[in-house]
Protein backbone atom coordinates (compact mmCIF):
# COMPACT_ATOMS: atom_id res chain seq x y z
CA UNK A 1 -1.56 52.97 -123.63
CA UNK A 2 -1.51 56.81 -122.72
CA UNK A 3 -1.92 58.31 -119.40
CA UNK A 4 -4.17 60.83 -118.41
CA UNK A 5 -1.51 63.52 -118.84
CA UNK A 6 -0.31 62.28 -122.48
CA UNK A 7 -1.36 66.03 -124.14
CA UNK A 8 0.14 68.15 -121.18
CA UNK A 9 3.40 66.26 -121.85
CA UNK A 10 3.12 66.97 -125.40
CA UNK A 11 2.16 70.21 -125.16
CA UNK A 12 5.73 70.91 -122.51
CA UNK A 13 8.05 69.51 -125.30
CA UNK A 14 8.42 65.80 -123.63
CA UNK A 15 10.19 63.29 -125.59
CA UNK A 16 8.20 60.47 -125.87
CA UNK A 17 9.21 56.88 -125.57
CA UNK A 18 7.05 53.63 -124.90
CA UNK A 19 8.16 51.44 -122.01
CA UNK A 20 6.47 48.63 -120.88
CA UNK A 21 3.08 49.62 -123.79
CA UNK A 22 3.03 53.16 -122.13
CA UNK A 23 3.61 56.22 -123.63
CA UNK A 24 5.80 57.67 -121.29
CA UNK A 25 8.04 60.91 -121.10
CA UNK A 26 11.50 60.18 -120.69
CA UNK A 27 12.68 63.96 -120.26
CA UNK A 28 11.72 67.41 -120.85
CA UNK A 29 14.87 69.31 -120.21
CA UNK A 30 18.28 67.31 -120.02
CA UNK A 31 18.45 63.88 -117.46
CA UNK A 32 20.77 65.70 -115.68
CA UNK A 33 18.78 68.80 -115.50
CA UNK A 34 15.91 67.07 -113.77
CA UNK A 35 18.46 64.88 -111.47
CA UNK A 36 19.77 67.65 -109.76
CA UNK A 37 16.20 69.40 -109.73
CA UNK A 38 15.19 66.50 -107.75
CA UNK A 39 18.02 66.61 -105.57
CA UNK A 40 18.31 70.02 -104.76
CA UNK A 41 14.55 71.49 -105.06
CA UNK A 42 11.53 69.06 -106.19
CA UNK A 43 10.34 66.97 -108.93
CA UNK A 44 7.07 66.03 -110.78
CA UNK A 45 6.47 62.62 -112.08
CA UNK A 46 3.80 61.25 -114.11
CA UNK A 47 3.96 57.23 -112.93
CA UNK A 48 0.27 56.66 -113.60
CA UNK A 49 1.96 53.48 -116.13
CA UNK A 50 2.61 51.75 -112.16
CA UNK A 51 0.04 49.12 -111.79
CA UNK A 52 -2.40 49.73 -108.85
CA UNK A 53 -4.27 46.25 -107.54
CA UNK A 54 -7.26 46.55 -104.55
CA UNK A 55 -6.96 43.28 -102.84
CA UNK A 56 -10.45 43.06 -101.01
CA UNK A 57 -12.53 40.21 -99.14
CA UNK A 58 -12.51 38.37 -95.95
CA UNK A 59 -9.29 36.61 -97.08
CA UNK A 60 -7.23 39.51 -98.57
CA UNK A 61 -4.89 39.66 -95.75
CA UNK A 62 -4.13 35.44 -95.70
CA UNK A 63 -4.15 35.75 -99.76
CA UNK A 64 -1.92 38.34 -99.63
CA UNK A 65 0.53 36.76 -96.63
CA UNK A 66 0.89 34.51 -99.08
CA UNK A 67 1.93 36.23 -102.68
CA UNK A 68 4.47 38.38 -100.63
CA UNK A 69 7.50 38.13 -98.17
CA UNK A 70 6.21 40.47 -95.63
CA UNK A 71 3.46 39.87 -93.33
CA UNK A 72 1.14 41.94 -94.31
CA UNK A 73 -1.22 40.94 -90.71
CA UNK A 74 1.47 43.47 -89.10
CA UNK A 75 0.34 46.60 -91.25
CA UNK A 76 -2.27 48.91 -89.52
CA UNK A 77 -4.12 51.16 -92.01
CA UNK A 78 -2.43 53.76 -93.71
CA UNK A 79 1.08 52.16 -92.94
CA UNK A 80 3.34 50.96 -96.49
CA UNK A 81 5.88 48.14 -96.65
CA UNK A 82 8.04 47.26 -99.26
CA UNK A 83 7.60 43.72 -100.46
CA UNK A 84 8.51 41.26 -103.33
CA UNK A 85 5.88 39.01 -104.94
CA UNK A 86 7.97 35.76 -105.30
CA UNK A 87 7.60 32.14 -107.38
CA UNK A 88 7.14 28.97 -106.22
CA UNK A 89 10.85 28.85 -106.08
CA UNK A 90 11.29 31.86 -104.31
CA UNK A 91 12.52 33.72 -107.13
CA UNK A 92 10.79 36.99 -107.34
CA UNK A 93 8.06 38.10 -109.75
CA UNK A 94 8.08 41.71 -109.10
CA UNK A 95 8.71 44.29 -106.48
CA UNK A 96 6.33 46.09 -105.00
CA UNK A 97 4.28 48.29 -102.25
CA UNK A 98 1.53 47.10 -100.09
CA UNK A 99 -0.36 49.72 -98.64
CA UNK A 100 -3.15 48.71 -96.25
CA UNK A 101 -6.45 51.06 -95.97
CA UNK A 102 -9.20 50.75 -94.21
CA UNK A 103 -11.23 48.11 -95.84
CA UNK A 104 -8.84 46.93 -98.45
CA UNK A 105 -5.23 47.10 -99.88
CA UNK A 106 -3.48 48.50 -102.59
CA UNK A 107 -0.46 46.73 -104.37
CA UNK A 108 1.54 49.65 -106.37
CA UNK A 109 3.16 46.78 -109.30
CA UNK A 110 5.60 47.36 -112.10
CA UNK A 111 4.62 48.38 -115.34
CA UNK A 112 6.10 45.69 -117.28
CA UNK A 113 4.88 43.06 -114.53
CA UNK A 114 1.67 44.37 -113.79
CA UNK A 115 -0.41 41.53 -116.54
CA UNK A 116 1.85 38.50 -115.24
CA UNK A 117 0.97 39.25 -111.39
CA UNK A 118 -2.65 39.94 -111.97
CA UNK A 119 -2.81 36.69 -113.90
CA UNK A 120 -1.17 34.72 -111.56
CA UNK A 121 -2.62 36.01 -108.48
CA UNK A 122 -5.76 35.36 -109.88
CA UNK A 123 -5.17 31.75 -110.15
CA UNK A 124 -3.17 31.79 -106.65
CA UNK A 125 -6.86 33.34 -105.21
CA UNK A 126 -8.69 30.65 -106.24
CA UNK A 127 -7.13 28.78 -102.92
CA UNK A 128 -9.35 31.19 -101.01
CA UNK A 129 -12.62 31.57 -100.49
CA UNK A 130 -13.05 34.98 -100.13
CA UNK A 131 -10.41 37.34 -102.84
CA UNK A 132 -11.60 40.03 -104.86
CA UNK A 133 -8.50 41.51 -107.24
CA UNK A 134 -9.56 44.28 -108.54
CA UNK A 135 -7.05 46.08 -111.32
CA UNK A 136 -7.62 49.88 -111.39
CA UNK A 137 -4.50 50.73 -113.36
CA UNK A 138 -6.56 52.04 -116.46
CA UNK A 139 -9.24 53.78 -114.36
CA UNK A 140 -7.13 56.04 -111.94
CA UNK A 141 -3.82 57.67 -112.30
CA UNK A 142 -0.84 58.28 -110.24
CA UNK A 143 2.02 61.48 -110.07
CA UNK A 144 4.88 61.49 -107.45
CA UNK A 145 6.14 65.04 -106.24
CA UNK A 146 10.05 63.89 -105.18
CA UNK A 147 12.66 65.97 -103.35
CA UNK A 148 13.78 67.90 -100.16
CA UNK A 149 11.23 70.78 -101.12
CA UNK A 150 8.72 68.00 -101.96
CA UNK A 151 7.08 68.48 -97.88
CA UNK A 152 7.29 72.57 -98.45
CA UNK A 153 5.14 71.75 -101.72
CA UNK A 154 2.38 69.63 -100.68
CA UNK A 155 2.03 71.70 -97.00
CA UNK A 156 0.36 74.73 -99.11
CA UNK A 157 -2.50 72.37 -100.22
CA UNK A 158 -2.14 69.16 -97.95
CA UNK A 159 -1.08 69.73 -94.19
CA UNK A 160 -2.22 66.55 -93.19
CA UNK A 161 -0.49 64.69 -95.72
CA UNK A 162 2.92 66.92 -94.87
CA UNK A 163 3.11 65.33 -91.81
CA UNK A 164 3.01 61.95 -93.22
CA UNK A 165 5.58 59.81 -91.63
CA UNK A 166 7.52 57.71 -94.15
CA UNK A 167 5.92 54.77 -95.86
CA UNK A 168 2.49 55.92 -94.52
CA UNK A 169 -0.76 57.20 -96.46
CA UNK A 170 -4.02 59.37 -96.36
CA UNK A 171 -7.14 59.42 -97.61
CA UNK A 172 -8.04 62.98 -98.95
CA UNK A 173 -11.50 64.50 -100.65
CA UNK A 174 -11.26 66.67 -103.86
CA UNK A 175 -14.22 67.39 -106.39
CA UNK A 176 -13.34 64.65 -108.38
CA UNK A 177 -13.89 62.22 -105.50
CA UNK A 178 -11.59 60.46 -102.93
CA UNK A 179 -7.76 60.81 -103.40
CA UNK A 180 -5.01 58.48 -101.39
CA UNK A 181 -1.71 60.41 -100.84
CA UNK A 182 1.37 58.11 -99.54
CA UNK A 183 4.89 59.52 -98.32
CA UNK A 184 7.58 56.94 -99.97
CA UNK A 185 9.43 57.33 -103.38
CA UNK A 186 11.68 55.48 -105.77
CA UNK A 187 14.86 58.16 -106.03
CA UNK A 188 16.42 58.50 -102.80
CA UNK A 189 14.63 61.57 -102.06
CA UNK A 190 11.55 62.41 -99.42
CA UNK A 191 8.54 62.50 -101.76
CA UNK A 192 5.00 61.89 -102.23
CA UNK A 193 2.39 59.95 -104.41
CA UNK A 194 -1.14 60.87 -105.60
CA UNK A 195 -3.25 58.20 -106.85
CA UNK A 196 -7.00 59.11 -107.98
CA UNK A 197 -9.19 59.59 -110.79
CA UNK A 198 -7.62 61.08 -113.62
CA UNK A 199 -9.67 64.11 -113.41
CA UNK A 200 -8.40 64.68 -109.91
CA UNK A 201 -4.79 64.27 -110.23
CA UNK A 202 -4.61 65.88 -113.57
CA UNK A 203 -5.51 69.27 -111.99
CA UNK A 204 -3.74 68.23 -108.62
CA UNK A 205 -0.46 67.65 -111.17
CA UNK A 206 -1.46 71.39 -113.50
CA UNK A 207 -1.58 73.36 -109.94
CA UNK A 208 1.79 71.57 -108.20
CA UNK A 209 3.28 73.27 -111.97
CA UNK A 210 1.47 76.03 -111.78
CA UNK A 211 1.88 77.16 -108.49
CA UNK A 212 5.73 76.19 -107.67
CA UNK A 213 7.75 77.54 -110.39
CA UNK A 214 10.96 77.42 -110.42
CA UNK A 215 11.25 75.28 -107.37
CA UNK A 216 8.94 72.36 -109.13
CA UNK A 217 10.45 71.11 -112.27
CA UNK A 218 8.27 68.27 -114.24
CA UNK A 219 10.37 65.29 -115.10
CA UNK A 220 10.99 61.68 -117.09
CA UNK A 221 11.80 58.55 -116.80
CA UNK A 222 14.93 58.56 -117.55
CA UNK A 223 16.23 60.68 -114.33
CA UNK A 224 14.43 58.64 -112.45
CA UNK A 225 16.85 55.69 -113.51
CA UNK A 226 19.85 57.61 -112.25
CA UNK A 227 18.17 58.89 -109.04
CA UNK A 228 17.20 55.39 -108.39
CA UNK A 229 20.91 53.87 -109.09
CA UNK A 230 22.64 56.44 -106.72
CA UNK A 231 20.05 55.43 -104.36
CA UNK A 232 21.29 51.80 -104.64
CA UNK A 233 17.78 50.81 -105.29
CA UNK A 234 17.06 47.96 -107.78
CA UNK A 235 14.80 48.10 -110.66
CA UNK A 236 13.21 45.18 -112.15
CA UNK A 237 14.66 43.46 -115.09
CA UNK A 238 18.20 44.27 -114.00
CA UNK A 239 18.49 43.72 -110.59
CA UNK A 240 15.63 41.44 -110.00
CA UNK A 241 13.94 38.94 -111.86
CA UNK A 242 12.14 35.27 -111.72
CA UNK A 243 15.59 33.67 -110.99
CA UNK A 244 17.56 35.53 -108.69
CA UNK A 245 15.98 35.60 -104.70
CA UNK A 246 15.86 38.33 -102.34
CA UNK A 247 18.30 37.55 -99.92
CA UNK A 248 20.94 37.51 -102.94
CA UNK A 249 19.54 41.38 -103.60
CA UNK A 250 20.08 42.77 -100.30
CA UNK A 251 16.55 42.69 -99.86
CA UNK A 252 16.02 40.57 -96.62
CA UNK A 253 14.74 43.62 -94.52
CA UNK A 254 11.37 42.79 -97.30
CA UNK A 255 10.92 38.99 -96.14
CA UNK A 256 9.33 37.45 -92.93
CA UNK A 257 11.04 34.58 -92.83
CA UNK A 258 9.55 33.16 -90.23
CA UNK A 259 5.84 34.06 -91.07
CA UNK A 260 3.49 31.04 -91.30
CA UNK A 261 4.11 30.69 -95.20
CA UNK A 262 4.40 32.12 -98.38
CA UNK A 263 5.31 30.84 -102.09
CA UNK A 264 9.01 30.30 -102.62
CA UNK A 265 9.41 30.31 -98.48
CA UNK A 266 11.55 26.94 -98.53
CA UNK A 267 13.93 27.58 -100.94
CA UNK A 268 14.16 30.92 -99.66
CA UNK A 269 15.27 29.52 -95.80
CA UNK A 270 17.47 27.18 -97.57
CA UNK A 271 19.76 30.08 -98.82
CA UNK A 272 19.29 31.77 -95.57
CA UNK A 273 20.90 28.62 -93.78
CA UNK A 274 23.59 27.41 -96.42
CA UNK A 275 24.50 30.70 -97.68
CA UNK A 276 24.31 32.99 -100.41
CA UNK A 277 26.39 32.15 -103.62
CA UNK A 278 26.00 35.34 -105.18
CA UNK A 279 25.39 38.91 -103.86
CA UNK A 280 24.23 42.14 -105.65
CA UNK A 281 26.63 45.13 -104.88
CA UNK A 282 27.68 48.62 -105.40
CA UNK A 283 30.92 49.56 -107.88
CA UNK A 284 32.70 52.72 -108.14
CA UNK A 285 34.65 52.60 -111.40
CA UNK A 286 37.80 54.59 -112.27
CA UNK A 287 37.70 57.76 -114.71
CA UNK A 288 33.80 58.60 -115.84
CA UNK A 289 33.73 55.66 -118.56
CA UNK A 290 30.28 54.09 -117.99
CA UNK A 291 29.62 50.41 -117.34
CA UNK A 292 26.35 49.68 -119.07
CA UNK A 293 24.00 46.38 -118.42
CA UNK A 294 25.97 43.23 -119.70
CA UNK A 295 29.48 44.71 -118.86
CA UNK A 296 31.61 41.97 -117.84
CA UNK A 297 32.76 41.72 -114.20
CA UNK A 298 36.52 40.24 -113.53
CA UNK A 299 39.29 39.67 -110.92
CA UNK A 300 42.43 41.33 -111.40
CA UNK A 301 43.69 38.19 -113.05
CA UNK A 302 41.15 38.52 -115.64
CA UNK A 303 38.47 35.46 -114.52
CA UNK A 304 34.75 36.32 -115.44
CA UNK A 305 32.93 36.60 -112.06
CA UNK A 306 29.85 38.40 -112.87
CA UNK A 307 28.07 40.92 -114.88
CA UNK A 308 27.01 44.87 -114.57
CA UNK A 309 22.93 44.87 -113.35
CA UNK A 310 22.92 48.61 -113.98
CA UNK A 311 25.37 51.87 -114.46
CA UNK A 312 25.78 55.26 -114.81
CA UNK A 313 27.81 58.44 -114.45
CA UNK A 314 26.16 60.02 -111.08
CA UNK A 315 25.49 63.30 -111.90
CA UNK A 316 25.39 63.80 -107.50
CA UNK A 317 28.74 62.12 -107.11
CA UNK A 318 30.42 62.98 -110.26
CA UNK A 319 31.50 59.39 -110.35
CA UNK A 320 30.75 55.98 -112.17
CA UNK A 321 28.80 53.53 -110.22
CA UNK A 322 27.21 50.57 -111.00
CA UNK A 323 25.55 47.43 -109.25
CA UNK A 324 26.29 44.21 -110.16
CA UNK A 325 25.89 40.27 -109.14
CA UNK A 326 29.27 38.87 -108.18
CA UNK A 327 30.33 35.43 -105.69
CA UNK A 328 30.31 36.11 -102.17
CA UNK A 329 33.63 36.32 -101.84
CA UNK A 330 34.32 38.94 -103.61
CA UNK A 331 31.32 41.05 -102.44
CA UNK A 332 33.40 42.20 -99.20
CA UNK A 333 33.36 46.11 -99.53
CA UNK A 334 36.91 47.37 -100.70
CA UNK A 335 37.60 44.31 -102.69
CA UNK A 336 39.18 45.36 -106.20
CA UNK A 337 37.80 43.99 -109.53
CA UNK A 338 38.04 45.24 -112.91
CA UNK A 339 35.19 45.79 -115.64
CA UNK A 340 35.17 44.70 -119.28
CA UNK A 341 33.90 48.03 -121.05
CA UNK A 342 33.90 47.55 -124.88
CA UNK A 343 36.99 45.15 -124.70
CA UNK A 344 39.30 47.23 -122.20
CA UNK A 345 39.02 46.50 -118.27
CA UNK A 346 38.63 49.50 -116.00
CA UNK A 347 39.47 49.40 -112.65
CA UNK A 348 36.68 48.82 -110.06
CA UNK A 349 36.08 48.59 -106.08
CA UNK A 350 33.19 47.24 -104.22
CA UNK A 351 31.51 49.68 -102.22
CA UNK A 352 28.46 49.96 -99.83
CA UNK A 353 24.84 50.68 -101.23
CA UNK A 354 23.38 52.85 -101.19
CA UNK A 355 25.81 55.44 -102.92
CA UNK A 356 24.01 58.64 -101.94
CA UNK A 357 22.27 59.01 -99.17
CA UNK A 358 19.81 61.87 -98.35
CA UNK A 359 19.51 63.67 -94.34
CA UNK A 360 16.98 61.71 -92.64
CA UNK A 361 13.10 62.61 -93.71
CA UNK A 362 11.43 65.16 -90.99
CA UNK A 363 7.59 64.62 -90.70
């Protein structure tokens, strides 16, 4: 599959990987070159591959109450909330964003899950009486603008939307019809999302370029998996997946415990009450050797107590951090571990997540 911008990112040099049956750019420049773009100035991201579900009908809220932790009968149109979209066992199928609108709601999905959830929510609607899921992934497409110049760059064309307060949207009208702009973001950064019809956001996306050189510099994939990291922010298929639960991510600010009910809820109290076994924390390693996914995790006499979720050298901190899964005991910050890199252990210390954090969002 190709998004709507596929020739402008061939035509600006992007190399071009596929990730999750996308063609996607990974970079244009250097990783690190867009990284700090995004941290100091603004960056443009193509993430039109993100699925994009309307949940509609007189039962979209009560369906939807029960596919995801939060509850959803709390959200007021135009506010966000993070979410996870668990298993009957609580373990989670994907993270993901509920926005509620006016007469509907959108559920931004993971690329690589997007096929599984509409699949199984489609058999989960069947409960109800009155569901309509309706998968606009292939007819719309979606950019993000992302850092601390990101509310400068969308005030020139969008005042409403620049005052935006986090994890809220708006609907806007453009000649290619309706457009919803949101204020959230996946790198740590304030930032915002456009999600419309391809004819609309591609121009949206060729002015932002156009018009905000150098501040605005476009950008892959593959920043966007260091942003994320130093933003302690878990990506699925490393830190999350079918097996592990959200209270074991750090993710319990995302689940209503007590709401009426939702799939997985039991086993998901259960933990809450006994305990967690395992917990996913930050690592700052010793010396800029990286700990990629797999790494071993050890004690400091050598016992195998977990393995590396994710890891990088932060081009922010000019460290190496990583998040891993390790026993409860040793996820008190400060506790010293080591990490099996290619055969040689490097030292390691729990720390807090997230690594970096950004001044508070104005707006």
């Amino acid at each position: 599959m190709k998004t709507s911008l596929i020739e402008w990112h061939r035509a600006h040099q992007a190399r071009l990987v596929e990730f999750a049956g996308w063609e996607m750019p990974i970079q244009y420049s250097t990783i690190v070159e867009e990284h700090n773009a995004v941290r100091l100035q603004a960056g443009l991201f193509d993430i039109s591959h993100m699925g994009r579900l309307y949940i509609g009908g007189a039962d979209a809220e009560a369906f939807l109450n029960w596919v995801v932790t939060i509850d959803v009968s709390r959200l007021s149109p135009g506010r966000i909330r993070y979410a996870l979209a668990t298993n009957e066992q609580g373990g989670i199928r994907d993270d993901v964003l509920v926005y509620r609108l006016e007469n509907e709601f959108l559920v931004v999905v993971n690329a690589s899950n997007r096929e599984k959830i509409v699949e199984f929510w489609n058999t989960q609607s069947q409960k109800f009486s009155d569901v309509q899921i309706d998968d606009q992934t292939l007819e719309t497409s979606m950019i993000a603008v992302q850092g601390p110049k990101a509310v400068d760059i969308i005030r020139q064309d969008f005042p409403q939307a620049a005052d935006l307060k986090y994890y809220h949207s708006v609907q806007e009208s453009g000649q290619g019809g309706d457009f919803l702009i949101s204020r959230t973001g996946y790198t740590g950064e304030d930032g915002f999302e456009f999600i419309g019809s391809p004819d609309e956001i591609n121009a949206i996306w060729s002015h932002f370029y156009e018009q905000n050189q150098p501040t605005l510099q476009a950008c892959g994939l593959g920043c966007r998996d260091t942003l994320r990291l130093e933003a302690g922010m878990p990506l699925y298929g490393h830190e999350l997946s079918e097996t592990i639960d959200p209270l074991s991510a750090g993710l319990k600010f995302a689940v209503s415990l007590k709401k009426e009910s939702f799939l997985g809820q039991k086993q998901i109290v259960s933990k809450s009450e006994e305990g967690l076994e395992k917990q996913r924390v930050g690592l700052e390693l010793e010396g800029r050797r990286i700990a990629r996914e797999g790494a071993t995790v050890e004690t400091a006499d050598g016992q195998t107590i977990g393995e590396v979720t994710s890891g990088t050298f932060s081009p922010t901190l000019e460290k190496s951090i990583a998040m891993a899964y390790v026993p409860s005991q040793s996820a008190v910050i400060g506790t010293k571990l080591l990490i099996n890199i290619r055969g040689k252990t490097h030292p390691a210390i729990v720390t807090s997540l997230p690594f970096y954090q950004r001044s508070s969002v104005t707006g």
